[in-house]
N, C-alpha and C. Protein backbone atom coordinates (compact mmCIF):
# COMPACT_ATOMS: atom_id res chain seq x y z
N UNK A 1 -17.59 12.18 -27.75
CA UNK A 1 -16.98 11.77 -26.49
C UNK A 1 -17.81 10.63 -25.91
N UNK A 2 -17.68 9.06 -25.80
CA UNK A 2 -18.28 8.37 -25.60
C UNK A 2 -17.69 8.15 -24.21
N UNK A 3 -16.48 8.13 -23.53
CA UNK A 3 -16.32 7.96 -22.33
C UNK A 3 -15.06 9.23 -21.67
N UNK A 4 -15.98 9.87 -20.51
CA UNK A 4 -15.39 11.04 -20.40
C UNK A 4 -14.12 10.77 -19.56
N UNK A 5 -14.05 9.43 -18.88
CA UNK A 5 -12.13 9.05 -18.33
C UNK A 5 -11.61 9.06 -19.74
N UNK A 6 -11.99 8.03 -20.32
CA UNK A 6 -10.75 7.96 -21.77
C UNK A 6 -10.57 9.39 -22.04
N UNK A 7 -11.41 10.30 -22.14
CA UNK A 7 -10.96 11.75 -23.07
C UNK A 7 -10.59 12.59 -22.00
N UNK A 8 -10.45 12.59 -20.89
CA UNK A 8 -9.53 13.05 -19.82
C UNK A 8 -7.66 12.50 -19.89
N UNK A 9 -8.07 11.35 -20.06
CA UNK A 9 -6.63 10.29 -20.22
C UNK A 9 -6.28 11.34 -21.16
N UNK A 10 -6.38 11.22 -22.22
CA UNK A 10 -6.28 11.34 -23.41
C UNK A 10 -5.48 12.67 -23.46
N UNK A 11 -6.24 13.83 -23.00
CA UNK A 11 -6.02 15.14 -22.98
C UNK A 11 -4.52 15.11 -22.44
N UNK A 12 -4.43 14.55 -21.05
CA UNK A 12 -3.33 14.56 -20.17
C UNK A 12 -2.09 13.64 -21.20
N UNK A 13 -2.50 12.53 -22.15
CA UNK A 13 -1.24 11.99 -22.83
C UNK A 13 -0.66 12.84 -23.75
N UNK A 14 -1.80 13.87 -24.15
CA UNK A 14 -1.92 14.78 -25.87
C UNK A 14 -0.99 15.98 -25.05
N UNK A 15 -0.85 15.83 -23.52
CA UNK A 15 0.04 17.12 -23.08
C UNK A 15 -1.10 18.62 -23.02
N UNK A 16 -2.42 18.54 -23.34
CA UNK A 16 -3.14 19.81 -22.72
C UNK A 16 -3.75 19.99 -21.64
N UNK A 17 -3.49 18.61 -21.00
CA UNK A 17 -3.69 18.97 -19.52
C UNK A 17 -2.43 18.00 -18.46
N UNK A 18 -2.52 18.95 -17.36
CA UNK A 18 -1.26 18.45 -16.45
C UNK A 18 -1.73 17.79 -16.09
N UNK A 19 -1.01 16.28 -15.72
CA UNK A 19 -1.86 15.07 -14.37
C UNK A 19 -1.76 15.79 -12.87
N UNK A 20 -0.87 16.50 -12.54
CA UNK A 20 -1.16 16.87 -11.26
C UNK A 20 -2.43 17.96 -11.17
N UNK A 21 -2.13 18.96 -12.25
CA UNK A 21 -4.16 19.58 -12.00
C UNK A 21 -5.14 18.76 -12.08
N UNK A 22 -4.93 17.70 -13.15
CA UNK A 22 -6.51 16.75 -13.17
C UNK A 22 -6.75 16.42 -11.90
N UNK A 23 -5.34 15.61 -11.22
CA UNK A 23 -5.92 15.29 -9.92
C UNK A 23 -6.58 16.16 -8.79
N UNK A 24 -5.84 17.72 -8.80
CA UNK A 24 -6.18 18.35 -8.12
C UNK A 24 -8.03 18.81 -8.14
N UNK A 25 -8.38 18.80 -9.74
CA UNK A 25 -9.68 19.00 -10.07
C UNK A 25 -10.50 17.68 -9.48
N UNK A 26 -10.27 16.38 -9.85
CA UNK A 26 -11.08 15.60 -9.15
C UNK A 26 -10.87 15.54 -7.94
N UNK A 27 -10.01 15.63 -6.70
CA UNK A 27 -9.76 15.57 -5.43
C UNK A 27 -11.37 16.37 -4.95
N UNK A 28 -10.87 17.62 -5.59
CA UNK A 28 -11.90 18.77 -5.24
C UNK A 28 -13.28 18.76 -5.39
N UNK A 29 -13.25 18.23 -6.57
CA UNK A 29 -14.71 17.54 -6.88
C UNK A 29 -15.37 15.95 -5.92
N UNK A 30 -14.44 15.66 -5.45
CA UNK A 30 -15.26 14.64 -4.98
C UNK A 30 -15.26 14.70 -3.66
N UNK A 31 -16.32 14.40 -2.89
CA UNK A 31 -16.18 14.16 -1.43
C UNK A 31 -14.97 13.14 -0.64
N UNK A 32 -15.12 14.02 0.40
CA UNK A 32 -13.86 13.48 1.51
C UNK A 32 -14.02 12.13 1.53
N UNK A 33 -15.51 11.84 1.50
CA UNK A 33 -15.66 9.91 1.97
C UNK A 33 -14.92 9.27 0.77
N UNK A 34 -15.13 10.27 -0.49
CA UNK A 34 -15.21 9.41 -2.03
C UNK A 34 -13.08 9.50 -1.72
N UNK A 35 -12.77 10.38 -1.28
CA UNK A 35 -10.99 10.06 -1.51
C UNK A 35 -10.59 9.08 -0.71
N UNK A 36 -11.08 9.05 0.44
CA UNK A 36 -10.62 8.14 1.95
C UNK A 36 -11.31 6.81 0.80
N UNK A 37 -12.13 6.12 0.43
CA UNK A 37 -12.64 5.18 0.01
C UNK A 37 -11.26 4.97 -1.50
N UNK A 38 -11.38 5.98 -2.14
CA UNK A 38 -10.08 5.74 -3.55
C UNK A 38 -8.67 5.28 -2.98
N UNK A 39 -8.55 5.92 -2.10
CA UNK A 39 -7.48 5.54 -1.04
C UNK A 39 -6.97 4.73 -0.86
N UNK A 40 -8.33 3.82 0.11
CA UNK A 40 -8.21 2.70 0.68
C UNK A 40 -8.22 1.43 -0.22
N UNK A 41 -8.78 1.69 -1.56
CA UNK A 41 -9.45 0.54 -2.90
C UNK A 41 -7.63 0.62 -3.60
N UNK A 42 -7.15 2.23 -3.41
CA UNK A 42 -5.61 1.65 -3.81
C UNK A 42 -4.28 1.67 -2.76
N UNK A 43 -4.91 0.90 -1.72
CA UNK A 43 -3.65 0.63 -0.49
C UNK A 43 -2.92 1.98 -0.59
N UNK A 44 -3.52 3.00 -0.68
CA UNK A 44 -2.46 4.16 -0.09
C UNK A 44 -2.65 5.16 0.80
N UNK A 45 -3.97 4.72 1.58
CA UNK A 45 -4.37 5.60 2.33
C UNK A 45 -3.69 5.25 3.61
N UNK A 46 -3.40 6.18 4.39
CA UNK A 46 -2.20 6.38 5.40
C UNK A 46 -2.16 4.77 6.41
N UNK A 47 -2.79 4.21 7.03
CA UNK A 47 -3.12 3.32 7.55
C UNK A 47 -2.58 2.09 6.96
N UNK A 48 -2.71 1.76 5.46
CA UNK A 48 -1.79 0.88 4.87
C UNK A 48 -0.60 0.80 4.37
N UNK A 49 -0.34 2.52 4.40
CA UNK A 49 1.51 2.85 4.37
C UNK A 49 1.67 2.18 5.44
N UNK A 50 1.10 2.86 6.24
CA UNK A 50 2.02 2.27 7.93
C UNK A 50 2.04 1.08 8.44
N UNK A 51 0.61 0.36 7.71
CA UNK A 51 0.95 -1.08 8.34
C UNK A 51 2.14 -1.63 7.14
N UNK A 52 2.13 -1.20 5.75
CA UNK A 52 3.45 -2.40 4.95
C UNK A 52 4.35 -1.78 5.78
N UNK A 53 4.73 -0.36 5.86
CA UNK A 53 6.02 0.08 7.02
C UNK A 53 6.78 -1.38 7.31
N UNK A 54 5.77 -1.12 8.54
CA UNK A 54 5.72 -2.10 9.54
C UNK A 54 6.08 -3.52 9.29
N UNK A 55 5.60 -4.16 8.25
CA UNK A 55 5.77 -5.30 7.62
C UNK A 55 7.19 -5.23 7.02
N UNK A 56 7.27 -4.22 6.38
CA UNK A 56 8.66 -4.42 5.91
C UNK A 56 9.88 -3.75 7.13
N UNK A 57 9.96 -3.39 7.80
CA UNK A 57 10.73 -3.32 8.86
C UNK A 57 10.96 -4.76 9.86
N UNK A 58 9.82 -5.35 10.06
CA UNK A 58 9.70 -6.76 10.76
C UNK A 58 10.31 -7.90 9.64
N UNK A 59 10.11 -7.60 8.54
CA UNK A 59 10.99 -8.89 7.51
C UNK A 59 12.72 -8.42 7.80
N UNK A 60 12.71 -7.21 7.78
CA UNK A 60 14.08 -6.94 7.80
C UNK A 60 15.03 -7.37 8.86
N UNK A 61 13.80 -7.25 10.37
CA UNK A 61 15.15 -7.77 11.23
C UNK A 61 14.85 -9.42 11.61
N UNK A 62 13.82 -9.81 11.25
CA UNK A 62 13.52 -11.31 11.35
C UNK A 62 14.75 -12.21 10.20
N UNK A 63 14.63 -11.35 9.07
CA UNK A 63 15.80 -11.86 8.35
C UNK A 63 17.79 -11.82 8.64
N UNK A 64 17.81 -10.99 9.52
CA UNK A 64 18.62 -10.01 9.56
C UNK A 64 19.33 -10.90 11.21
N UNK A 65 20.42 -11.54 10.96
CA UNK A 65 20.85 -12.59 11.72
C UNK A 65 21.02 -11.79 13.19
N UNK A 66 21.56 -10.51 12.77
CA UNK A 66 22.34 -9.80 14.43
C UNK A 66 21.25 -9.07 14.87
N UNK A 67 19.73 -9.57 14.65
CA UNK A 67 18.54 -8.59 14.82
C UNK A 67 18.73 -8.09 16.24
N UNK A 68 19.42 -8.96 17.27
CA UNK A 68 19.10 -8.13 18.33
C UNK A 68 20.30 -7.61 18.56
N UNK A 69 21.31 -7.43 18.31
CA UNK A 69 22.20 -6.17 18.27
C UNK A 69 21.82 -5.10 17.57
N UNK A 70 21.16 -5.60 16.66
CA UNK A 70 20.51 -4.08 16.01
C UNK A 70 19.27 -3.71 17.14
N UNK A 71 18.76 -4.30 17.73
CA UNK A 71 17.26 -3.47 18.90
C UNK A 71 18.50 -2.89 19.91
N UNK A 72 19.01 -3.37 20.27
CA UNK A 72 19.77 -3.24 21.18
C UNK A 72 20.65 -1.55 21.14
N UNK A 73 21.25 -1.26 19.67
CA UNK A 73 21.69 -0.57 19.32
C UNK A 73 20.96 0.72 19.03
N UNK A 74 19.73 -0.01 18.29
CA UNK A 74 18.31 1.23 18.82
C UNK A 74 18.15 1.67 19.75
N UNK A 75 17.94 1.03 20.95
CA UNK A 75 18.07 1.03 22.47
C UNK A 75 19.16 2.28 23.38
N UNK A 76 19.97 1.87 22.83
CA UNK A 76 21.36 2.54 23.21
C UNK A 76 21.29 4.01 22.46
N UNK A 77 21.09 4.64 20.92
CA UNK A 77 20.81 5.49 20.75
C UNK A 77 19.63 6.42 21.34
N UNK A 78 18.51 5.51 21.47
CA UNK A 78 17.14 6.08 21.99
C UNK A 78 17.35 6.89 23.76
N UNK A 79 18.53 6.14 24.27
CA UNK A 79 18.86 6.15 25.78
C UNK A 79 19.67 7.49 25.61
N UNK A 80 20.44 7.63 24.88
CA UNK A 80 21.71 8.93 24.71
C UNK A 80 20.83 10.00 24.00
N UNK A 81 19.63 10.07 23.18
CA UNK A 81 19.13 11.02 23.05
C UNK A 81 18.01 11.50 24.36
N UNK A 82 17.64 11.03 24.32
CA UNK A 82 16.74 11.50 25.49
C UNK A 82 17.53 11.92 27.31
N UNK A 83 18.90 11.26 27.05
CA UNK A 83 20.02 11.85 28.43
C UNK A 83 20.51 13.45 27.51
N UNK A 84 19.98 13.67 26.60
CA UNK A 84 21.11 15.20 25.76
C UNK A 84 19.72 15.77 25.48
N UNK A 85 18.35 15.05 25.66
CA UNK A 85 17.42 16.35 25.22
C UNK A 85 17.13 17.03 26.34
């Protein structure tokens, strides 16, 4: 065994181990800082969901000719739920 990722890979391609336990085994094994840091090194830690969100919601109505009939229409739903809650 010269590199113990490759023979982890490996196991999980050969089908004797599940990828969702491996992950669950390294999660566990590594400290909270070490996941928040894996996280963040692969844009998926919660903070960069929410900012592309965001990004891609703002392309949508910047592109999106009737953008302000659509806020507007947000508006108008947001107003009728909160008069019925």
């Amino acid at each position: 065994m010269n590199n113990p990722r490759d023979y982890a890979l490996e196991l999980i391609d050969e089908g004797m181990l599940n990828a969702r336990d491996f992950a669950i085994m390294c999660v566990k094994w590594m400290s909270v800082h070490d996941v928040e840091e894996m996280l963040k090194a692969n844009e998926i830690d919660p903070r960069s969901v929410y900012e592309d969100r965001l990004a891609e919601i703002h392309e949508e109505y910047i592109e999106d000719p009737d953008w302000r009939r659509n806020i507007a229409q947000i508006q108008e739903a947001d107003a009728f739920l909160q008069r019925t809650a």
